[in-house]
Protein backbone atom coordinates (compact mmCIF):
# COMPACT_ATOMS: atom_id res chain seq x y z
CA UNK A 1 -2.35 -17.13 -21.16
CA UNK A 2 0.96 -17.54 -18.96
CA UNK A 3 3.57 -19.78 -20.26
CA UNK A 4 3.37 -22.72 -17.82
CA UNK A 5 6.21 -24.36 -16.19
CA UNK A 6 6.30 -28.24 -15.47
CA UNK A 7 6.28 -27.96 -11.25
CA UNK A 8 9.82 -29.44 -9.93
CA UNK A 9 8.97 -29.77 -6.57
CA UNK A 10 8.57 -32.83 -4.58
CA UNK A 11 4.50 -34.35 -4.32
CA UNK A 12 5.53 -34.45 0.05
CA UNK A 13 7.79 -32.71 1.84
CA UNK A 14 8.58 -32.86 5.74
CA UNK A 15 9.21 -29.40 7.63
CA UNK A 16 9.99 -30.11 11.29
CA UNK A 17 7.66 -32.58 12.26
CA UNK A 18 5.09 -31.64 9.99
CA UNK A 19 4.15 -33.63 6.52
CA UNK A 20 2.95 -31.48 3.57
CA UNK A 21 1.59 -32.11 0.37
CA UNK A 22 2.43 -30.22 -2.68
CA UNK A 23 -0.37 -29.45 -4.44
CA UNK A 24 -0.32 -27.60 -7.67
CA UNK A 25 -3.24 -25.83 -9.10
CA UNK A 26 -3.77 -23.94 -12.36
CA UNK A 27 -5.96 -20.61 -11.70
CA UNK A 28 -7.62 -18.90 -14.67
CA UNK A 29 -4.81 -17.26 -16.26
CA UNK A 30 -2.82 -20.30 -16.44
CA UNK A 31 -0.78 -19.83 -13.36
CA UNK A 32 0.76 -22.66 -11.85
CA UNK A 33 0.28 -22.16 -7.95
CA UNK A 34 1.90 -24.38 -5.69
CA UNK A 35 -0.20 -25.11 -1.79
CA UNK A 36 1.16 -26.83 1.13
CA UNK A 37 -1.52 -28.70 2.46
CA UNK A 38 -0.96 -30.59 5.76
CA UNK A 39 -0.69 -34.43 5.17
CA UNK A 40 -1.15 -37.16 7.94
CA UNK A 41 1.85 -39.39 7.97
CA UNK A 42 -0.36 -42.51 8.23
CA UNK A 43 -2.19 -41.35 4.73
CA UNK A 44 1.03 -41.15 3.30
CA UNK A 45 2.30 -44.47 4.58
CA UNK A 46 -1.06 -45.98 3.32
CA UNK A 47 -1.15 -44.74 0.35
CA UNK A 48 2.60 -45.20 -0.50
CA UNK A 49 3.66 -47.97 1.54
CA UNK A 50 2.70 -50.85 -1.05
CA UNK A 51 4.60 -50.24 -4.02
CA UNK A 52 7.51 -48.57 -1.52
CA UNK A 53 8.41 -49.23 2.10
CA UNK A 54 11.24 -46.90 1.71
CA UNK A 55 8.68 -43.87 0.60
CA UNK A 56 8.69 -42.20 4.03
CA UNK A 57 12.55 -42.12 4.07
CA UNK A 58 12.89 -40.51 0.66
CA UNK A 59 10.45 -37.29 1.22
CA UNK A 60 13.16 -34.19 1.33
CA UNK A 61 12.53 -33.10 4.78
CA UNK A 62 13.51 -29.53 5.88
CA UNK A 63 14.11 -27.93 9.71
CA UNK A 64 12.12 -24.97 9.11
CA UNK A 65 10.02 -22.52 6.46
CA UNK A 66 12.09 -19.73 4.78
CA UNK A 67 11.29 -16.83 2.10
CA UNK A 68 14.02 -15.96 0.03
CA UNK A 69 13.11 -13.92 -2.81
CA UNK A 70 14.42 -14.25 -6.21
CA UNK A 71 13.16 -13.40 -10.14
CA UNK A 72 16.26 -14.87 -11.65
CA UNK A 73 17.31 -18.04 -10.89
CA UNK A 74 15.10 -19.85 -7.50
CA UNK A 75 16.85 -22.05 -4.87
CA UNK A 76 14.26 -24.41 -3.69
CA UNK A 77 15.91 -24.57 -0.75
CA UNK A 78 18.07 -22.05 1.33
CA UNK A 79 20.10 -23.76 4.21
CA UNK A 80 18.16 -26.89 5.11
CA UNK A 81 14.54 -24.58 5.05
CA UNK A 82 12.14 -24.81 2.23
CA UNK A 83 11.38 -21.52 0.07
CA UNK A 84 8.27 -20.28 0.20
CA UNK A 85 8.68 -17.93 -2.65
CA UNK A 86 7.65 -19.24 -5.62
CA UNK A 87 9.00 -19.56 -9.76
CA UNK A 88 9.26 -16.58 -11.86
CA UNK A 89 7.55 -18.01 -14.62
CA UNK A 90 8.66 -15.34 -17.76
CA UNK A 91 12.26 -14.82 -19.48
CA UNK A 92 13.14 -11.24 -20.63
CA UNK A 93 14.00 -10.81 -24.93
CA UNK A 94 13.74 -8.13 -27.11
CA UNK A 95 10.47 -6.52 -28.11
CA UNK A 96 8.15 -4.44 -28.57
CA UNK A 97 5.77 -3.25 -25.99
CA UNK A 98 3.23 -0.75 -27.34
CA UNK A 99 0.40 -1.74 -25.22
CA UNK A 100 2.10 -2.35 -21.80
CA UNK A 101 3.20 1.83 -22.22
CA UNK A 102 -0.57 3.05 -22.97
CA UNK A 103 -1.25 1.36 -20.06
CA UNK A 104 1.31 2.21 -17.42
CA UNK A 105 1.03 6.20 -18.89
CA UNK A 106 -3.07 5.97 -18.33
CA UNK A 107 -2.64 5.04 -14.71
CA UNK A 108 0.66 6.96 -13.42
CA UNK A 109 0.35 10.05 -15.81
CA UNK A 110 3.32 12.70 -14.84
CA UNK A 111 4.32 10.02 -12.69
CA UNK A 112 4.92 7.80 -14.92
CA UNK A 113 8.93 7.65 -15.22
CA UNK A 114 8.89 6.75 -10.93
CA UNK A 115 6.24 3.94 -11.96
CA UNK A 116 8.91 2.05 -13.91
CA UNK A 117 11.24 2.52 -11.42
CA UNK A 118 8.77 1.01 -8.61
CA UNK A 119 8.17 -2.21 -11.07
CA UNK A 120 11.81 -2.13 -11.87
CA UNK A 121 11.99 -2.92 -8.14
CA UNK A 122 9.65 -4.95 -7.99
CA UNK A 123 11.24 -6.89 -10.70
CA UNK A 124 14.26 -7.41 -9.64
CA UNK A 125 14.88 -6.55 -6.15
CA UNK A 126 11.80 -8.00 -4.42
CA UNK A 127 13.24 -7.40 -1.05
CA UNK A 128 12.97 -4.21 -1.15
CA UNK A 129 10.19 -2.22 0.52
CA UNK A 130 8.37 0.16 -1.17
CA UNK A 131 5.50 2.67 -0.54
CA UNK A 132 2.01 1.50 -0.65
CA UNK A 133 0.50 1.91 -3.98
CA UNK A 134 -3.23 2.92 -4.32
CA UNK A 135 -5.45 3.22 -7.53
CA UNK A 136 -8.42 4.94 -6.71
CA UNK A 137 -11.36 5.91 -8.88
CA UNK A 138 -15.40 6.21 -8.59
CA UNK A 139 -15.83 5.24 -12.19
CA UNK A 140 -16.14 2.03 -13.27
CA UNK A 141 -13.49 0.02 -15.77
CA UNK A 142 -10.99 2.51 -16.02
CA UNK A 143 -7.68 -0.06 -15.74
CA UNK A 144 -7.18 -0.38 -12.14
CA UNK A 145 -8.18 -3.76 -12.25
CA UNK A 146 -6.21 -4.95 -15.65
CA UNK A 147 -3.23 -3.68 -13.61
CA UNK A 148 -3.63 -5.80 -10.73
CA UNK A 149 -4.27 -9.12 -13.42
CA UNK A 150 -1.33 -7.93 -14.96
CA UNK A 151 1.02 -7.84 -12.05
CA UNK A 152 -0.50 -10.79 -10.73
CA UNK A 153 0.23 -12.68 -14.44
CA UNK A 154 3.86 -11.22 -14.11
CA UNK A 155 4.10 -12.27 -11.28
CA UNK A 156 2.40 -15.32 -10.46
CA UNK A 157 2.54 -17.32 -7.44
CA UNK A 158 4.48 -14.60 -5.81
CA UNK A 159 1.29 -12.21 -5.91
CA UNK A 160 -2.15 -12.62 -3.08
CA UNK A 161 -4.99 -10.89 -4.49
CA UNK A 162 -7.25 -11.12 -1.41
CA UNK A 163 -10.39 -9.19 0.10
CA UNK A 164 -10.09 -6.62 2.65
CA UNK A 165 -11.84 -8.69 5.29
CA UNK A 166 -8.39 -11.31 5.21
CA UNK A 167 -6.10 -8.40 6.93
CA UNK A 168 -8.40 -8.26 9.81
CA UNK A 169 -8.57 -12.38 10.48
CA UNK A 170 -5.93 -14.02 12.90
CA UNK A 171 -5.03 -16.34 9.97
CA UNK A 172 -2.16 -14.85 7.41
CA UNK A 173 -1.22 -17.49 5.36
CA UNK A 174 -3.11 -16.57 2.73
CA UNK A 175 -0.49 -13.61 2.00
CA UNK A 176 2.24 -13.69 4.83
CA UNK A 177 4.64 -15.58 2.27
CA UNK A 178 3.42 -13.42 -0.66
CA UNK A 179 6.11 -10.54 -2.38
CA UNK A 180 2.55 -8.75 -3.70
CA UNK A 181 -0.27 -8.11 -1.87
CA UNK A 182 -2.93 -7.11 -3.70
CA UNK A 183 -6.54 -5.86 -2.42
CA UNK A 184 -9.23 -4.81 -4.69
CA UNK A 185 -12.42 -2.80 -4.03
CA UNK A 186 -10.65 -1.45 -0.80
CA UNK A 187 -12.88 0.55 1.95
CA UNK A 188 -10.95 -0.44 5.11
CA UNK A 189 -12.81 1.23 7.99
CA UNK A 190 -11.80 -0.35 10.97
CA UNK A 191 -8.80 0.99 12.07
CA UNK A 192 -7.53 -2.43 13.28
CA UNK A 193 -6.70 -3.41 9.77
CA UNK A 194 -5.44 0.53 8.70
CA UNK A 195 -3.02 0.00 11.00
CA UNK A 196 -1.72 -3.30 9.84
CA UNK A 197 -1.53 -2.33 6.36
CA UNK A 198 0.75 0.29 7.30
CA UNK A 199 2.67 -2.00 9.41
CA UNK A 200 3.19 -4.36 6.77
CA UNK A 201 4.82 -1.90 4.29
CA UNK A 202 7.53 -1.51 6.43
CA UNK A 203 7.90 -5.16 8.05
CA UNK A 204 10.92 -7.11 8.50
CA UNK A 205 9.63 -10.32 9.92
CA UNK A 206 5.81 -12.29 10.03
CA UNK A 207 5.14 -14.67 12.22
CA UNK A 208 2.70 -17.15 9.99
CA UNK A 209 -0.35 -18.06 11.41
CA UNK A 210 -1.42 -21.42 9.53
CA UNK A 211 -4.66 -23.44 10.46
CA UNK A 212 -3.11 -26.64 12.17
CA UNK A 213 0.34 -25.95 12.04
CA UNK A 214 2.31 -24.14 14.60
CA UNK A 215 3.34 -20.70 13.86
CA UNK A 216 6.60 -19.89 12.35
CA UNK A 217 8.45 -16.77 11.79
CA UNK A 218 10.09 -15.74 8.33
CA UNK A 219 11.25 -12.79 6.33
CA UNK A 220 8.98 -10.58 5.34
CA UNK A 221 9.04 -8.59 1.95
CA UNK A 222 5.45 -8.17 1.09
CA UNK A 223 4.59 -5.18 -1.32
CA UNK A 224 1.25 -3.71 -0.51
CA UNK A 225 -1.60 -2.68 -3.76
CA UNK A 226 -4.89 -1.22 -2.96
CA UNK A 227 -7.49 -0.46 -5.11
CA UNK A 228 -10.65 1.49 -4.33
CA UNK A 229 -14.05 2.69 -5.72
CA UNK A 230 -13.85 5.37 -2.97
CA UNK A 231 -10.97 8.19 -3.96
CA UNK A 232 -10.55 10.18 -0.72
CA UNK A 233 -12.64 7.83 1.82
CA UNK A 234 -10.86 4.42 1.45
CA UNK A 235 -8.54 4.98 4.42
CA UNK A 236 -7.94 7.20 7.01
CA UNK A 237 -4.06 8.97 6.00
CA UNK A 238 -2.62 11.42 9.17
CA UNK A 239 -1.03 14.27 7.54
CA UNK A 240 2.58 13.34 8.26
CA UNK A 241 1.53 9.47 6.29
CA UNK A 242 4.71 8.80 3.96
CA UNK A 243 3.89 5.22 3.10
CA UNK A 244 1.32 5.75 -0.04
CA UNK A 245 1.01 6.73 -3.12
CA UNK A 246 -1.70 7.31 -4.34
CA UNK A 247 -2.93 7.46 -7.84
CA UNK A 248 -6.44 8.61 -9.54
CA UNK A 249 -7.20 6.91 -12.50
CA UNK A 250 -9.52 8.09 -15.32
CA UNK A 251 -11.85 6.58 -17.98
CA UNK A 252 -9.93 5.50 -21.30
CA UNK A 253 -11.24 7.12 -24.16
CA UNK A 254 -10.91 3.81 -26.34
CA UNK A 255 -11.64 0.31 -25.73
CA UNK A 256 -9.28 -2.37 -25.98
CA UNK A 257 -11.59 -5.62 -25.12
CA UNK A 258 -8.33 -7.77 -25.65
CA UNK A 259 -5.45 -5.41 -23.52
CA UNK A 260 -4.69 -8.32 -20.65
CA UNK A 261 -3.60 -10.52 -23.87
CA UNK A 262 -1.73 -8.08 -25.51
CA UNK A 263 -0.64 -7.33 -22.16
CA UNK A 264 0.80 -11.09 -21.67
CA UNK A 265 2.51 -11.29 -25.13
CA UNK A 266 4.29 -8.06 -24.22
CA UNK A 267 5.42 -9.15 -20.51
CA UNK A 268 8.72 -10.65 -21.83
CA UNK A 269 10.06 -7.01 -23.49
CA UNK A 270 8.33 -5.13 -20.91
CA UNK A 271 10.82 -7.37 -18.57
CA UNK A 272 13.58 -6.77 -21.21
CA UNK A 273 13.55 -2.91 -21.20
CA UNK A 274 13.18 -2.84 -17.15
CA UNK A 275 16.70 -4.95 -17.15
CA UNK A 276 18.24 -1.96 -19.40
CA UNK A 277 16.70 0.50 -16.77
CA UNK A 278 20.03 2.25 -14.69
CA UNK A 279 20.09 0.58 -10.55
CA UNK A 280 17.54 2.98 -8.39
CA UNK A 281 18.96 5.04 -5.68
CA UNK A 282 18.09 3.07 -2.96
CA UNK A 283 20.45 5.51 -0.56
CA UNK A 284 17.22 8.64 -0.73
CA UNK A 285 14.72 6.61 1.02
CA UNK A 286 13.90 3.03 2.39
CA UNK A 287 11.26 2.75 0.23
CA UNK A 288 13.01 4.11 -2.32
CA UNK A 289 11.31 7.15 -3.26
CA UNK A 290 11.46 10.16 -1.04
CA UNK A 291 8.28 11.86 -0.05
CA UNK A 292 8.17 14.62 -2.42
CA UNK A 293 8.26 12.15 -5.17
CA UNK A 294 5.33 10.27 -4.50
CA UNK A 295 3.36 13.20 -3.19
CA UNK A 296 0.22 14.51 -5.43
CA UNK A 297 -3.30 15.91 -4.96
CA UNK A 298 -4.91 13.23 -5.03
CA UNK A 299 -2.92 12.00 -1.64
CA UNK A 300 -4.11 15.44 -0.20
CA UNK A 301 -7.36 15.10 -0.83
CA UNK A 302 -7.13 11.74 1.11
CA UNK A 303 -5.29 12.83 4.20
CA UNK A 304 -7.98 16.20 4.10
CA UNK A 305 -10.61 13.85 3.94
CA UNK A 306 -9.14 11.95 7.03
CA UNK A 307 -9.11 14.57 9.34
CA UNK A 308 -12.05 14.63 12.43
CA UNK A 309 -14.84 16.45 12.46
CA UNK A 310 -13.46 18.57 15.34
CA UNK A 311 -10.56 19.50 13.19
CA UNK A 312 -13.23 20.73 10.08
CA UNK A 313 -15.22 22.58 12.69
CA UNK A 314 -12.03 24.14 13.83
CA UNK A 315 -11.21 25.20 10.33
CA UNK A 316 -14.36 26.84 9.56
CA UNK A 317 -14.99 28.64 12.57
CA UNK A 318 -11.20 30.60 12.32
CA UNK A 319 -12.10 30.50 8.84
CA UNK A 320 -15.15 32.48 9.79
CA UNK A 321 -13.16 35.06 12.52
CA UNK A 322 -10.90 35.83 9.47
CA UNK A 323 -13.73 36.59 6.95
CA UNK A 324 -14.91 39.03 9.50
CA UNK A 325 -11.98 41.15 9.78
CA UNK A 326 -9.82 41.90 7.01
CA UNK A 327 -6.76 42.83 8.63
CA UNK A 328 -6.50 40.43 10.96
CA UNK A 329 -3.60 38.33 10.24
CA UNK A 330 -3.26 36.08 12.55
CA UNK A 331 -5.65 35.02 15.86
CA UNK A 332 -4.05 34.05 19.34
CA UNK A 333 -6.65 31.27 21.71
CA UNK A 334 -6.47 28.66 24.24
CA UNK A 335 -8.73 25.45 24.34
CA UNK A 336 -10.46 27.10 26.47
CA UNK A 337 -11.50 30.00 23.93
CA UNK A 338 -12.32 28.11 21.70
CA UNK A 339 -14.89 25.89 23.41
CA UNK A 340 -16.00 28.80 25.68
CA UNK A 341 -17.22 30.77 22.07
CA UNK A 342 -17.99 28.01 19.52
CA UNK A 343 -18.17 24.67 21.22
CA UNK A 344 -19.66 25.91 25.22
CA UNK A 345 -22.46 23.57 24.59
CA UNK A 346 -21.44 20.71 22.47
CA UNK A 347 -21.19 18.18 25.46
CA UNK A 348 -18.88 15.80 23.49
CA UNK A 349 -16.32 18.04 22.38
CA UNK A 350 -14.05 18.83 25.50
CA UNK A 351 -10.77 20.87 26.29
CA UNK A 352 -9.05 17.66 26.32
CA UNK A 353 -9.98 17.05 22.76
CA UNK A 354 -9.75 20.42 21.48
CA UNK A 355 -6.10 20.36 22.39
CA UNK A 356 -5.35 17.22 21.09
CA UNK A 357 -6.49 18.19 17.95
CA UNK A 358 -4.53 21.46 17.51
CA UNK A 359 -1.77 19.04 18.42
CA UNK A 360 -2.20 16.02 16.75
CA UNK A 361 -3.94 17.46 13.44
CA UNK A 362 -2.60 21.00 13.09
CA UNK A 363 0.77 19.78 14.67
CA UNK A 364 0.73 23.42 16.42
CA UNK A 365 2.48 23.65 20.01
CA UNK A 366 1.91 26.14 22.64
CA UNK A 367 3.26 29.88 22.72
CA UNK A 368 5.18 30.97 25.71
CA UNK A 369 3.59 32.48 28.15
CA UNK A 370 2.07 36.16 27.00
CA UNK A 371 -0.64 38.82 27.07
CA UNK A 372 -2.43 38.05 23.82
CA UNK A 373 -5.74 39.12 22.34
CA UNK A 374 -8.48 36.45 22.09
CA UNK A 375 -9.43 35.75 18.65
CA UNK A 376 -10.41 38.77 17.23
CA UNK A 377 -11.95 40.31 20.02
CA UNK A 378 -10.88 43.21 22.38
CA UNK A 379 -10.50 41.44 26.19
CA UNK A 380 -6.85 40.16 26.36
CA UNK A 381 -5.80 37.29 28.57
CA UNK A 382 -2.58 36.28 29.81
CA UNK A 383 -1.35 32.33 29.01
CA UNK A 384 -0.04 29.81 26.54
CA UNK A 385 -1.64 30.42 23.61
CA UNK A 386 -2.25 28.61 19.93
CA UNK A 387 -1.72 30.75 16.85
CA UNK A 388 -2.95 30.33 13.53
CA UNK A 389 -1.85 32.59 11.07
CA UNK A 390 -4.57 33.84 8.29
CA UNK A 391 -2.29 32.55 4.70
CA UNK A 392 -3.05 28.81 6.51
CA UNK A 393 -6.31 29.26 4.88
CA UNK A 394 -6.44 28.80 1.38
CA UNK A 395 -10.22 28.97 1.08
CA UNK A 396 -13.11 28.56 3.57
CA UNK A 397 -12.36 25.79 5.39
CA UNK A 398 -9.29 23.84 3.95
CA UNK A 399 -6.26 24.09 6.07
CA UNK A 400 -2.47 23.24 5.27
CA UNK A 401 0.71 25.08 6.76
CA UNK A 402 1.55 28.03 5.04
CA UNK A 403 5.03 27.45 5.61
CA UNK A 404 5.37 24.28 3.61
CA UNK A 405 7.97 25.02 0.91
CA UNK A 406 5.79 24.50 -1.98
CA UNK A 407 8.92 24.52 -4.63
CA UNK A 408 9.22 20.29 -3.63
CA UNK A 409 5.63 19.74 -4.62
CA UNK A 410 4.49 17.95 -7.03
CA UNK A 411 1.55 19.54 -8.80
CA UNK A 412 -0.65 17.66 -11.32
CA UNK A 413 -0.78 18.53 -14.73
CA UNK A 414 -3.81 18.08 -17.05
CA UNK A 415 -3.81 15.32 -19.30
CA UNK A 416 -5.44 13.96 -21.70
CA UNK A 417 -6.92 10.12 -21.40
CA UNK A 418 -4.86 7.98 -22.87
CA UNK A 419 -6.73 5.27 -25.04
CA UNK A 420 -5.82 1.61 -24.60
């Protein structure tokens, strides 16, 4: 389906001390990918030896590995270390690209106009980080995964689609050299490998862990894709997350059994029209887009969704104290109150926790010292209290700061499903 390329690069090459083998492997959508495999110089000697005694001395040899990205014009070599980063396989022209625009508008909706700016980057200024992007949806064959084919088609080599269950394992290779890094049917529950993800988004450097080979350290410029069956579950988010973006994508109301070709055929004015696109402002953000741009329900409902158990309970019992009393506007408590009346014999839910909560997942901090009323209840105390004020509520049990300024929201508008 991809235009091929004929592959340029040497059959050995020598980095350090190491000998590799170039091996170059068609996947199913035509794809020329290039591996390094590890080569014994004996084999190579052996094999090569008879019809050249010279062979050894003529295989480029480089002093280290090296990832310099680049979609329009590759240098095999930067310094004396070898480039990881693979061909761009696809030229831009003029064209028409109908199909590649039903697509993009089905999965970003009213965010579609910052979508082509995020592939514009990724186009054409692959070292630059950007937030991690994640198409969620419970249904079935909605588009999520023609996107990832299509990106990884685009492009190519550069792009690891890989299983969750890789991030986790000591070994990297599979992606550490990789601008794209793509992972499909994503539930990532240990929160070893949350924590990498989000590390990687904002990464400068990777130390490469290969199986027999020592590890080296390069660039890193990865670009991270998840895509989940699981909308608000698939990761936990904290509330002040600014890394993702995440995107809920609907069932197409027509069928198009033959989009990833028309796709393809469209790649090279898709390309075309992003070159015509003005430069990003890369000055608002160092992942380009500023929080309020990327932010949308569907991110809420993920970082809600994330919060303990402790923190729900919390919610719904002040939820309750507020129901109660209609002029109440606002409720003054310790830790202490609030285990002492809702939590006295819950064994595994402590001071200690309670205020690391309020801390940690209300982000509230301690009043000055004061005579305050207890909850809602006549017996005042002197201390530091917490206060929650009653418009923090916006129904029974969901909380969010009422002094967020809601004008830099962005708020989801209906649409309609876009066939393709």
């Amino acid at each position: 389906m991809a235009k091929k390329f004929e592959a340029v690069l040497p059959t050995y090459i020598r980095v350090g001390t190491d000998y590799f083998k170039v091996i170059d492997k068609i996947d199913r959508f035509g794809i020329v990918r290039s591996e390094l495999k590890r080569w014994k110089k004996e084999e190579i000697r052996q094999d090569h030896l008879s019809s050249d005694k010279y062979f050894l001395e003529k295989i480029p040899k480089y002093d280290d590995f090296i990832i310099e990205p680049d979609n329009n014009g590759l240098s095999l070599s930067v310094g004396n270390c070898y480039n990881l980063y693979s061909k761009f396989e696809h030229l831009p022209a003029k064209g028409k690209w109908k199909w590649t625009k039903i697509l993009l508008e089905h999965i970003f909706g009213n965010q579609y106009t910052i979508a082509l700016i995020y592939l514009k980057v990724l186009y054409e200024y692959p070292k630059q980080a950007l937030p991690i992007l994640t198409l969620v949806s419970k249904i079935r064959q909605t588009g999520k995964s023609t996107f990832l084919d299509w990106l990884n088609i685009i492009f190519g080599a550069n792009v690891a689609m890989i299983e969750p269950d890789v991030i986790g394992s000591s070994f990297n290779s599979e992606y550490a050299s990789s601008n794209i890094i793509c992972i499909d049917e994503t539930i990532l529950d240990k929160q070893i490998a949350v924590e990498k993800i989000k590390s990687l988004a904002t990464k400068k450097f990777i130390s490469v862990n290969m199986k027999n080979v020592s590890q080296f350290k390069i660039p890193f410029f990865g670009k991270i894709i998840l895509a989940s069956n699981n909308e608000d579950k698939f990761m936990k988010i904290d509330s002040e997350e600014i890394r993702f973006w995440v995107r809920k994508v609907e069932t197409p109301t027509i069928t198009n059994h033959n989009i990833l070709n028309d796709l393809v055929d469209e790649i090279p004015a898709f390309l075309f029209y992003l070159k015509s696109l003005p430069t990003p402002d890369f000055s608002a953000s160092r992942m380009v887009f500023t929080p309020e741009q990327i932010e949308n329900k569907y991110l809420d409902a993920v970082k809600s969704e994330s919060k303990s158990g402790l923190f729900k309970e919390i919610c719904e019992v002040i939820s309750e104290v507020f129901n109660e009393n209609d002029t109440l506007n606002d409720v003054f408590f310790t830790p202490k109150d609030l285990k002492s009346r809702f939590f006295l014999h819950e064994n595994n839910i402590s001071i200690n926790y309670i205020r690391r909560v309020l801390k940690t997942e209300f982000n509230l901090q301690t009043l000055e010292i004061q005579r305050y009323t207890v909850l809602d209840l006549s017996n005042i105390k002197l201390g530091r209290p917490f206060t929650l004020k009653k418009c923090n509520f916006n129904n029974d049990t969901y909380f969010e700061f009422c002094n967020k300024d809601e004008e830099i929201k962005l708020v989801e508008s209906q649409q309609d499903n876009i066939p393709f």
